[in-house]
Protein backbone atom coordinates (compact mmCIF):
# COMPACT_ATOMS: atom_id res chain seq x y z
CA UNK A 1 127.68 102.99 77.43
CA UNK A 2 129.86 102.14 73.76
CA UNK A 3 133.30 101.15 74.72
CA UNK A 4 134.98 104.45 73.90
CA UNK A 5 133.03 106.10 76.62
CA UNK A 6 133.66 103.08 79.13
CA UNK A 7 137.62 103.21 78.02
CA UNK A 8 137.30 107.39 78.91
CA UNK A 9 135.48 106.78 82.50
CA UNK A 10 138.09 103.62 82.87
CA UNK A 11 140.95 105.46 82.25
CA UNK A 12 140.07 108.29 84.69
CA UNK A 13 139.17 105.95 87.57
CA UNK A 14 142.27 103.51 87.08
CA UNK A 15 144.68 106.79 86.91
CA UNK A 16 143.44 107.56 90.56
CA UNK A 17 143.19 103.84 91.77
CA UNK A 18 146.40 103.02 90.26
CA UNK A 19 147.87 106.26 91.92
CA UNK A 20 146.50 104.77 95.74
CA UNK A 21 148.82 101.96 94.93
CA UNK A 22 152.06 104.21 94.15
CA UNK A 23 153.34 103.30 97.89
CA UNK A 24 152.97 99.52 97.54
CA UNK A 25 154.36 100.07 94.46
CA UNK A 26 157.60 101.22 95.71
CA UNK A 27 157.25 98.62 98.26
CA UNK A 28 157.12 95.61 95.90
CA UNK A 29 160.55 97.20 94.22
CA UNK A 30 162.22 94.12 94.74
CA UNK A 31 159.92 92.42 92.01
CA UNK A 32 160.79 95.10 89.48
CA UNK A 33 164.62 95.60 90.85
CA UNK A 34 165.89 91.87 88.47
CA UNK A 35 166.91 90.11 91.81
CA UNK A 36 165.28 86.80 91.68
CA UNK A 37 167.30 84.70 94.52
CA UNK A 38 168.72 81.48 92.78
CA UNK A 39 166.50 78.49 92.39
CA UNK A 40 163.33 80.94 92.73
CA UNK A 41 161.44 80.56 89.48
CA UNK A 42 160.19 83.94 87.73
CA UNK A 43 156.88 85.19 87.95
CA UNK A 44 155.06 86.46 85.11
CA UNK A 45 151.82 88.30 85.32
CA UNK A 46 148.88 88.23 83.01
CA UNK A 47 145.69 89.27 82.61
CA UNK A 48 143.34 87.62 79.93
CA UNK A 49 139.65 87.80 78.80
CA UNK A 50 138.84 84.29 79.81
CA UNK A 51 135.23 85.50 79.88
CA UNK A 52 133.13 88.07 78.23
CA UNK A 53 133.29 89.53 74.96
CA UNK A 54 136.62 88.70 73.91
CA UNK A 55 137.03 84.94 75.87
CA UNK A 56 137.49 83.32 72.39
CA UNK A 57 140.72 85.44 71.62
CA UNK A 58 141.63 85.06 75.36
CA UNK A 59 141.64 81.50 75.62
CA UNK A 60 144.03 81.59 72.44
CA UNK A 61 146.28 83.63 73.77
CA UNK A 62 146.27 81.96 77.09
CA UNK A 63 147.76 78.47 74.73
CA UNK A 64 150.18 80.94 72.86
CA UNK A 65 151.54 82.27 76.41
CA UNK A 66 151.41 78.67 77.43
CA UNK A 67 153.24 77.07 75.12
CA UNK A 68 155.94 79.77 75.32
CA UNK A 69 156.30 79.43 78.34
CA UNK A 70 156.22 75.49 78.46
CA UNK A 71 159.08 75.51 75.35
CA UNK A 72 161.47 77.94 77.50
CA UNK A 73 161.29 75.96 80.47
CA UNK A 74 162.25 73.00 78.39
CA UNK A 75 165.60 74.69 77.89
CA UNK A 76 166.33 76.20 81.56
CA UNK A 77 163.67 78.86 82.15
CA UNK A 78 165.16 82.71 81.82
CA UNK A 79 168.71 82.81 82.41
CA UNK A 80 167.98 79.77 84.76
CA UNK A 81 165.14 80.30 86.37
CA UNK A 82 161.85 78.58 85.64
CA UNK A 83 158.68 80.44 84.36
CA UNK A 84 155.19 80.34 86.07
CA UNK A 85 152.49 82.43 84.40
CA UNK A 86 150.20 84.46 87.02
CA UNK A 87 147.24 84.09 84.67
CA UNK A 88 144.03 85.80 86.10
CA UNK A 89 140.60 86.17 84.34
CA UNK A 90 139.44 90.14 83.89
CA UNK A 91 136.16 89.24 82.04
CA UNK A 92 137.12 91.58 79.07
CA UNK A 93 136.44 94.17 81.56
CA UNK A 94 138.32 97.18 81.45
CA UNK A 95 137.62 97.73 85.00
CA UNK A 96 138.54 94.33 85.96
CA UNK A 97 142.04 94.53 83.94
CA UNK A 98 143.27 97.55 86.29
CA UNK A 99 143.04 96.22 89.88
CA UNK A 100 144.10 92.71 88.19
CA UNK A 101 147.60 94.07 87.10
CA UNK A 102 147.35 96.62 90.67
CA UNK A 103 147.03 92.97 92.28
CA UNK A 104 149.61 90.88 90.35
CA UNK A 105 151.98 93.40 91.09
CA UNK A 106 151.73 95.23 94.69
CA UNK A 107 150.29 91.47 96.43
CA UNK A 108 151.55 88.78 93.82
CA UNK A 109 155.13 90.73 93.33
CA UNK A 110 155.38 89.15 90.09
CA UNK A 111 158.68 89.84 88.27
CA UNK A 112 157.08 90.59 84.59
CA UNK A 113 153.97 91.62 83.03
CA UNK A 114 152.72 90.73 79.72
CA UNK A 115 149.55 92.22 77.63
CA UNK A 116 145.91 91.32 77.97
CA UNK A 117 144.05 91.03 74.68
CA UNK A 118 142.22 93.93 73.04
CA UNK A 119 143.40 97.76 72.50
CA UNK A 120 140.47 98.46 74.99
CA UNK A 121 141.92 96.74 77.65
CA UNK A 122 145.67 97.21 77.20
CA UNK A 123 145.74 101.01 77.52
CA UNK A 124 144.43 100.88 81.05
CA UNK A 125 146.84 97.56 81.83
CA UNK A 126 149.55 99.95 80.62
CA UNK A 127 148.55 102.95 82.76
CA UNK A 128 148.27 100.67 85.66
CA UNK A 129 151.64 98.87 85.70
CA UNK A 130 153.54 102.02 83.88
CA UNK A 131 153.04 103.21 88.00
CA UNK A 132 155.05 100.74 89.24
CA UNK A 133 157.87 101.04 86.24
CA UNK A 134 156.93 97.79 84.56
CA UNK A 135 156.98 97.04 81.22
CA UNK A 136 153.76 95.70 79.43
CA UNK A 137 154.80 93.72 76.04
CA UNK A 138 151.46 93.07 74.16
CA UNK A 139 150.49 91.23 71.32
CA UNK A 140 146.64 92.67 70.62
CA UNK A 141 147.32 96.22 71.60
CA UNK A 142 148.11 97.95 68.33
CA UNK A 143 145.08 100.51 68.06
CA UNK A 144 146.10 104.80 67.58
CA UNK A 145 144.80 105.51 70.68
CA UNK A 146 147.29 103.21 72.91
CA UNK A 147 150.04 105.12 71.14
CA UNK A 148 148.70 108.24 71.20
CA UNK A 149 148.32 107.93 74.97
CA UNK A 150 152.46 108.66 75.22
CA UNK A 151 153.30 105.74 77.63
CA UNK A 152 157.16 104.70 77.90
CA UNK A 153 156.78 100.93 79.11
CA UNK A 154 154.17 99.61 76.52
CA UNK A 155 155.34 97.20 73.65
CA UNK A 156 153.22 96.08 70.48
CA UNK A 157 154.88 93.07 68.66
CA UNK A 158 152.06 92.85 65.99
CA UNK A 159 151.10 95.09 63.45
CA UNK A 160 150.05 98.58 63.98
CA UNK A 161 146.10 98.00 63.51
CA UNK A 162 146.01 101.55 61.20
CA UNK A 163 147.72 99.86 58.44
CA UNK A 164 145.83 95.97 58.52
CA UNK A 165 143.42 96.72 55.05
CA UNK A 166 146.48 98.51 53.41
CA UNK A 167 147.05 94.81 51.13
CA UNK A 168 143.21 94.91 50.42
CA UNK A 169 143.07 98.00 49.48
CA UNK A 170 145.63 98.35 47.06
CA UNK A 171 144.03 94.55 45.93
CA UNK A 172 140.69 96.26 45.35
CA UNK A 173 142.16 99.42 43.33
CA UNK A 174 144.57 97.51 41.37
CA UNK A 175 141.92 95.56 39.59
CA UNK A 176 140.93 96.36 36.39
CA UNK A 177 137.76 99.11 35.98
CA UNK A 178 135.86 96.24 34.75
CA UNK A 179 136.81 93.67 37.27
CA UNK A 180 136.81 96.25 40.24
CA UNK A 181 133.83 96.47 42.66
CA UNK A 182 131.21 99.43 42.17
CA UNK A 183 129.79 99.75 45.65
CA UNK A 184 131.17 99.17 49.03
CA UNK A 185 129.36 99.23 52.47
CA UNK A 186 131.85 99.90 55.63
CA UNK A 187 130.10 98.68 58.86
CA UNK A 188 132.32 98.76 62.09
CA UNK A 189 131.83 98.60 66.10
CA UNK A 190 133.13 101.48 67.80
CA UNK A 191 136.14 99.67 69.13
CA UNK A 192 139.57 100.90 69.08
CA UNK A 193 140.80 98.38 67.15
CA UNK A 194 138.52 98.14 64.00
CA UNK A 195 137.58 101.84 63.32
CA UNK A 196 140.81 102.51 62.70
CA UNK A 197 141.30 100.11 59.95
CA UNK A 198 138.00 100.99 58.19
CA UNK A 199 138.31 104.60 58.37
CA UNK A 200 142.37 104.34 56.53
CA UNK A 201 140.86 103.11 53.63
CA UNK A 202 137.69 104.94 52.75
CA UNK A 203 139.04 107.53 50.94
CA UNK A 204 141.14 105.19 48.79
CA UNK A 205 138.30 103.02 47.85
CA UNK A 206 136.55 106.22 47.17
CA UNK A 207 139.27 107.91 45.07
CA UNK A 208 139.25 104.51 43.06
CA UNK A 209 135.75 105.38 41.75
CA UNK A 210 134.48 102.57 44.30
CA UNK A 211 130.71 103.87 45.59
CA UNK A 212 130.28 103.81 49.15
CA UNK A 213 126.52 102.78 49.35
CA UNK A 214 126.30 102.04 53.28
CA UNK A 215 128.54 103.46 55.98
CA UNK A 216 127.69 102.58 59.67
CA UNK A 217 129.71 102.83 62.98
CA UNK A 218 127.35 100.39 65.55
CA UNK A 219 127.75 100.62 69.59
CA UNK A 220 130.51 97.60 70.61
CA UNK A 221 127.12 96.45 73.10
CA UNK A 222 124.79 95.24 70.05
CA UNK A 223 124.09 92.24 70.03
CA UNK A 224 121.37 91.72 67.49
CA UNK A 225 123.52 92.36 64.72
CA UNK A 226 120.85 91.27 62.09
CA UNK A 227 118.62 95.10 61.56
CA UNK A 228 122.52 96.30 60.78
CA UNK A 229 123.31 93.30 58.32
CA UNK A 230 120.11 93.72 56.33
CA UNK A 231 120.24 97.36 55.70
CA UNK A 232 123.69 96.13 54.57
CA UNK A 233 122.16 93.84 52.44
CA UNK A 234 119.40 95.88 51.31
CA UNK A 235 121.82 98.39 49.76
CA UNK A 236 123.27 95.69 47.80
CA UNK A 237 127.07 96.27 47.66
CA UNK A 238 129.47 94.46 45.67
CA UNK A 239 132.37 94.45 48.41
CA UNK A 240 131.75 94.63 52.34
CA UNK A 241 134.58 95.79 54.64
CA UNK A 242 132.90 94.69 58.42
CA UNK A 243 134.95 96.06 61.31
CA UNK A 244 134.66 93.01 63.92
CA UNK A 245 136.89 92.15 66.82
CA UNK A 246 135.23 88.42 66.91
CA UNK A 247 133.72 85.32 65.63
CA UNK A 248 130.21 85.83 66.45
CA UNK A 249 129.86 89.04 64.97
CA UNK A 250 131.16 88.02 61.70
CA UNK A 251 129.39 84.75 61.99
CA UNK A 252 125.82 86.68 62.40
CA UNK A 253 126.43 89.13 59.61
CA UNK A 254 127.02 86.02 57.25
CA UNK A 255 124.22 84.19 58.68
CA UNK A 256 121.74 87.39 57.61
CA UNK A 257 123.49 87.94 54.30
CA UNK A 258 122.70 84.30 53.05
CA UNK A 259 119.31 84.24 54.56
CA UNK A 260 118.39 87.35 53.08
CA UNK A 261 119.59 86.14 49.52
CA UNK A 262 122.81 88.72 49.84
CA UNK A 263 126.22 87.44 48.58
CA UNK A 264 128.61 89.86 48.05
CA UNK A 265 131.71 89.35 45.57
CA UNK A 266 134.50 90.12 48.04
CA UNK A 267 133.72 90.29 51.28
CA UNK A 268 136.65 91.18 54.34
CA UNK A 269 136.11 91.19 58.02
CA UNK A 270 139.03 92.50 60.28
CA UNK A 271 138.73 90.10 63.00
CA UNK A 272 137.25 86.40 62.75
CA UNK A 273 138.37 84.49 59.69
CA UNK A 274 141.98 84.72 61.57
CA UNK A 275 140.18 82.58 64.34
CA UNK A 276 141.21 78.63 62.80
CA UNK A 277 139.00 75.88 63.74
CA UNK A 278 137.12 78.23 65.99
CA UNK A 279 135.62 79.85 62.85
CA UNK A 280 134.98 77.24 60.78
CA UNK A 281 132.87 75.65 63.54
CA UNK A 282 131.29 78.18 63.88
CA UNK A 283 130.21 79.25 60.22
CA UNK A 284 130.87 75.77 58.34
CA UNK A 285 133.17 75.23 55.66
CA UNK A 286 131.46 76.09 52.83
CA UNK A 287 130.36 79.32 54.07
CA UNK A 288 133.87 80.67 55.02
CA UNK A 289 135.22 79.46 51.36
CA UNK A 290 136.02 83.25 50.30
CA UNK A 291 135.80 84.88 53.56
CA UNK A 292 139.06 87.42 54.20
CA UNK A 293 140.90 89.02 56.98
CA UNK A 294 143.84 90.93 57.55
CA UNK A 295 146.81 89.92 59.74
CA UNK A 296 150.81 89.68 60.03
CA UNK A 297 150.86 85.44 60.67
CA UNK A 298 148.82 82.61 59.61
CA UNK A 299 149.73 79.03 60.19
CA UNK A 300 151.28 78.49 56.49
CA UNK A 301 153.80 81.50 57.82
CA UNK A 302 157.59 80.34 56.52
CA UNK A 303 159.06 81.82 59.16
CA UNK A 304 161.37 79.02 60.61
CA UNK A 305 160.13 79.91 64.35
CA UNK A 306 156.70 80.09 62.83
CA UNK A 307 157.25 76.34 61.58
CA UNK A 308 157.95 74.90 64.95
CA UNK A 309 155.58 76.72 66.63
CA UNK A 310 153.03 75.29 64.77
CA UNK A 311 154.33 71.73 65.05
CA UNK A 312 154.53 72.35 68.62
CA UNK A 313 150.67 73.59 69.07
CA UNK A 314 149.42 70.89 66.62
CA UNK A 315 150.84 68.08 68.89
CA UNK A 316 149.59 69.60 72.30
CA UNK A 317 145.81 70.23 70.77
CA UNK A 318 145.43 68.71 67.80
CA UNK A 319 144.21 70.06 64.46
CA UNK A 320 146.32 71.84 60.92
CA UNK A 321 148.63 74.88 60.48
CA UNK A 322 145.41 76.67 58.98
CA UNK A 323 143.17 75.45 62.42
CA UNK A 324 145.68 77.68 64.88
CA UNK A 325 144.33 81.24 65.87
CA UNK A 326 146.40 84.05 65.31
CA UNK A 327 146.16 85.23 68.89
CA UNK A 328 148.31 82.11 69.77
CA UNK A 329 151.37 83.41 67.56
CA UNK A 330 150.91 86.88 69.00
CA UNK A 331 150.81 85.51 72.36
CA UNK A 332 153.75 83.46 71.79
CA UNK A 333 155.40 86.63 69.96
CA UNK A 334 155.48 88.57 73.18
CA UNK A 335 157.43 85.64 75.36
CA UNK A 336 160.01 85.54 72.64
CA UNK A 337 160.86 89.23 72.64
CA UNK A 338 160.71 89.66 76.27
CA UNK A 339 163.30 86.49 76.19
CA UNK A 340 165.25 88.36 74.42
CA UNK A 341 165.21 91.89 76.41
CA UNK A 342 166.01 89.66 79.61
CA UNK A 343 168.96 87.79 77.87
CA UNK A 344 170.23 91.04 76.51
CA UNK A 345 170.31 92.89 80.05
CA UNK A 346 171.46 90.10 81.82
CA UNK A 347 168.32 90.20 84.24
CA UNK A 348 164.49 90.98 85.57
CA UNK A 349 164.82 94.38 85.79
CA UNK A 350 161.80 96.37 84.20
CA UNK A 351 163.34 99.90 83.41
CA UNK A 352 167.04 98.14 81.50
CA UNK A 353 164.26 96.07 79.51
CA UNK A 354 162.35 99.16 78.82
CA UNK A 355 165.49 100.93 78.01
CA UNK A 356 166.55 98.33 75.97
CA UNK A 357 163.30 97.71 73.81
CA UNK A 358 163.23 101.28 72.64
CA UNK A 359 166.96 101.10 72.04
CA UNK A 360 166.59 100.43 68.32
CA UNK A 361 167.43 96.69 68.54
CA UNK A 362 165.89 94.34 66.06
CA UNK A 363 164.24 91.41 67.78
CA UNK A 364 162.79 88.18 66.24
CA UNK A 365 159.55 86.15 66.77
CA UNK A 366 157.20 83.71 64.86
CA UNK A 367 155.88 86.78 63.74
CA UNK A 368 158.83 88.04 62.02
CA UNK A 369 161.14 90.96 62.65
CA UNK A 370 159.86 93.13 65.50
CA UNK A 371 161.28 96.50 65.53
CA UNK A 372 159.97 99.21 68.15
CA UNK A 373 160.13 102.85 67.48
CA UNK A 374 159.29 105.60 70.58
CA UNK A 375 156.31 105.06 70.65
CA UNK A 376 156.01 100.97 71.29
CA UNK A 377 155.25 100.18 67.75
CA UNK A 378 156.80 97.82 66.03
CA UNK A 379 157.76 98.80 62.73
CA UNK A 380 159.03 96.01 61.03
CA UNK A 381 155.85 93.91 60.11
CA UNK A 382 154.39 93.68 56.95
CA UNK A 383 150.58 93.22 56.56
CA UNK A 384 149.10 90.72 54.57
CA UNK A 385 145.69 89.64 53.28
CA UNK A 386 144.77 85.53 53.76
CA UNK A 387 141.28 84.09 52.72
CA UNK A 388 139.99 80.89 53.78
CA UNK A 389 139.78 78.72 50.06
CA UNK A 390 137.96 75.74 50.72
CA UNK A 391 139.77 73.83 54.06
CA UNK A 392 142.50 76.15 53.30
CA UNK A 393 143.69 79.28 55.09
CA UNK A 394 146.12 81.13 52.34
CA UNK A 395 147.99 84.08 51.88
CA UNK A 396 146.38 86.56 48.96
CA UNK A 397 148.10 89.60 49.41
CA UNK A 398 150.47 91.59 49.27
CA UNK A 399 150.80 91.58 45.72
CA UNK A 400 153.88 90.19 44.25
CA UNK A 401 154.92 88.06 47.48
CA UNK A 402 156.50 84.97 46.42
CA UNK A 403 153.93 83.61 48.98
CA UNK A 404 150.60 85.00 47.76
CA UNK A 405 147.85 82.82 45.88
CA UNK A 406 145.76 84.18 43.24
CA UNK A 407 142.32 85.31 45.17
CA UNK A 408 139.46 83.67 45.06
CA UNK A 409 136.96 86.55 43.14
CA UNK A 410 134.01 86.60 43.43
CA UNK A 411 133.67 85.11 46.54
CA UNK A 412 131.83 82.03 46.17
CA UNK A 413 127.71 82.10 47.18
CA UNK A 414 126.62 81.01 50.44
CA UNK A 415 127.55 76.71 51.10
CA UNK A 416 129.33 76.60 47.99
């Protein structure tokens, strides 16, 4: 079953499940109600793909909650009491990330919840704890479909997904006819976040006089990527926009494109390249020299809360600016605004924090402004382009940013 149709089935078991628990919902009130007793610390609950499919990301975002969490309690906790993060593994199981939030909730009685990783898996977490009138602030959550779904309590601080390969997309048309790219092949799993990002740009490519020569849309459950990446290769496209929510997919299609003698001139994956050290171990160096990938942060960010961040993660575990995952800023993203929310109503309670995140307010994070309209999007980001140039992770787009290097095009070949 592809993940849309597990997400459907999901959705329409975890809407009855979560409805069993509406009683011990009401019955845990005092968790939701902001009265945390003084000296009692304040609970947060997470869920995270510690396993599975998406553990990479998960684990990131478990250091980004982490050291949130870690840097607050340096300076008092929340409005004096100390944080502890409920952090329970759901396997990147949809499934699993309903009764985890039904648990943390109606048996933990934790006073806050914040976002698993993944569109796939946030829409249900929202479902399940909007029952209990908690708020879900997310950081990897940004897909159509979670919006679309009409929920009051869920929160996006990152960018809407939709609008990622805007930057690249302009990049692409903007160059001159004889510079530009002929042919393009768009390859995607069915997963909430990347078909979304593929699809937005198809026709713009297209009106640009830019061929498509290979469209595919592969079940999220493959995992022998290589009979997709040589037909890919086969058809011999000048650019390649890959939909990919991880590491090893993007790490397979390169590793079938250089043994099949295929080396595209530009070549963007939407998830991956943002991953730091845990791509470049995982494709070497000299293979991800050109390699690019949309996002709203990378570790070079200006962004004065950015800076410190950074400094902070690089002395707990090691490594450069251009080595930390961008999971770890949106993790860290979604402590800082709910900091915020509870500072600015004075308490825990989850429907003033709801009431006051779709209030208008402008709220700030290592990410930058987050802004969130009725829907739980935040409107404020801007979406940029980086590529991976040599040991270097560097901005490349948008065009005209103070911040933006020239790109490196043609991507180099294969180890070079």
């Amino acid at each position: 079953m592809n993940h849309k149709a597990k997400l459907l089935r999901v959705l329409g078991v975890s809407s009855v499940a979560a409805a069993s628990f509406v009683s011990l919902g009401s019955a845990s009130g005092a968790a939701s109600s902001g009265s945390i007793p003084k000296g009692q610390p304040v609970k947060i609950g997470i869920s995270l793909s510690l396993s599975g499919d998406f553990s990479a990301d998960g684990q990131a975002f478990q250091q980004g909650y982490k050291l949130w969490a870690a840097d607050v309690n340096k300076t008092g906790g929340l409005l004096g009491h100390k944080v502890v993060l409920d952090i329970v593994s759901d396997a990147s199981s949809p499934t699993q990330v309903v009764t985890n939030y039904q648990k943390l909730i109606s048996v933990d009685h934790v006073n806050l919840t914040f976002g698993p990783f993944s569109s796939l898996l946030s829409l249900p977490a929202a479902k399940a704890v909007s029952r209990y009138g908690y708020a879900l602030v997310e950081g990897a959550g940004g897909a159509p479909s979670v919006f679309q779904a009409g929920l009051h309590n869920i929160f996006d601080v990152s960018l809407p997904v939709a609008n990622d390969l805007m930057p690249f997309a302009k990049w692409v048309t903007s160059l001159p006819a004889g510079q530009r790219p002929k042919t393009v092949a768009f390859v995607t799993s069915n997963d909430p976040f990347t078909e979304p990002q593929v699809t937005t740009i198809i026709p713009i490519l297209t009106k640009a006089g830019i061929k498509t020569v290979y469209n595919k849309v592969f079940p999220a459950e493959v995992t022998d990527f290589t009979p997709i990446a040589d037909a890919v290769a086969a058809a011999k496209p000048q650019a390649v926009v890959l939909g990919s929510v991880d590491v090893p997919t993007v790490s397979a299609f390169m590793q079938a494109f250089e043994q099949s003698g295929f080396s595209p001139k530009a070549f963007i994956a939407t998830g991956g390249p943002d991953q730091g050290s845990t791509f470049i171990k995982a494709v070497g160096a000299k293979n991800a020299n050109g390699m690019m990938v949309p996002n709203a942060w990378y570790g070079g960010s200006a962004n004065p809360l950015s800076k410190k961040m950074v400094a902070e993660y690089i002395k707990q575990y090691g490594g450069t600016a251009a080595s930390v995952s961008s999971d770890v800023a949106e993790a860290y993203s979604v402590g800082e605004v709910i900091a915020q929310a509870v500072k600015a109503t004075g308490g825990f309670d989850n429907s003033k924090i709801i009431s006051y995140l779709h209030s208008g307010v402008t709220l700030q994070s290592v990410q930058g402004p987050v802004k969130f309209n009725g829907l739980g999007m935040n409107v404020n980001p801007t979406a940029y382009t980086f590529q991976w140039q040599g040991a270097n992770f560097v901005q490349v787009n948008p065009l005209g940013d103070p911040n933006t290097v020239k790109i490196l095009y043609p991507k180099p070949a294969w180890g070079k």
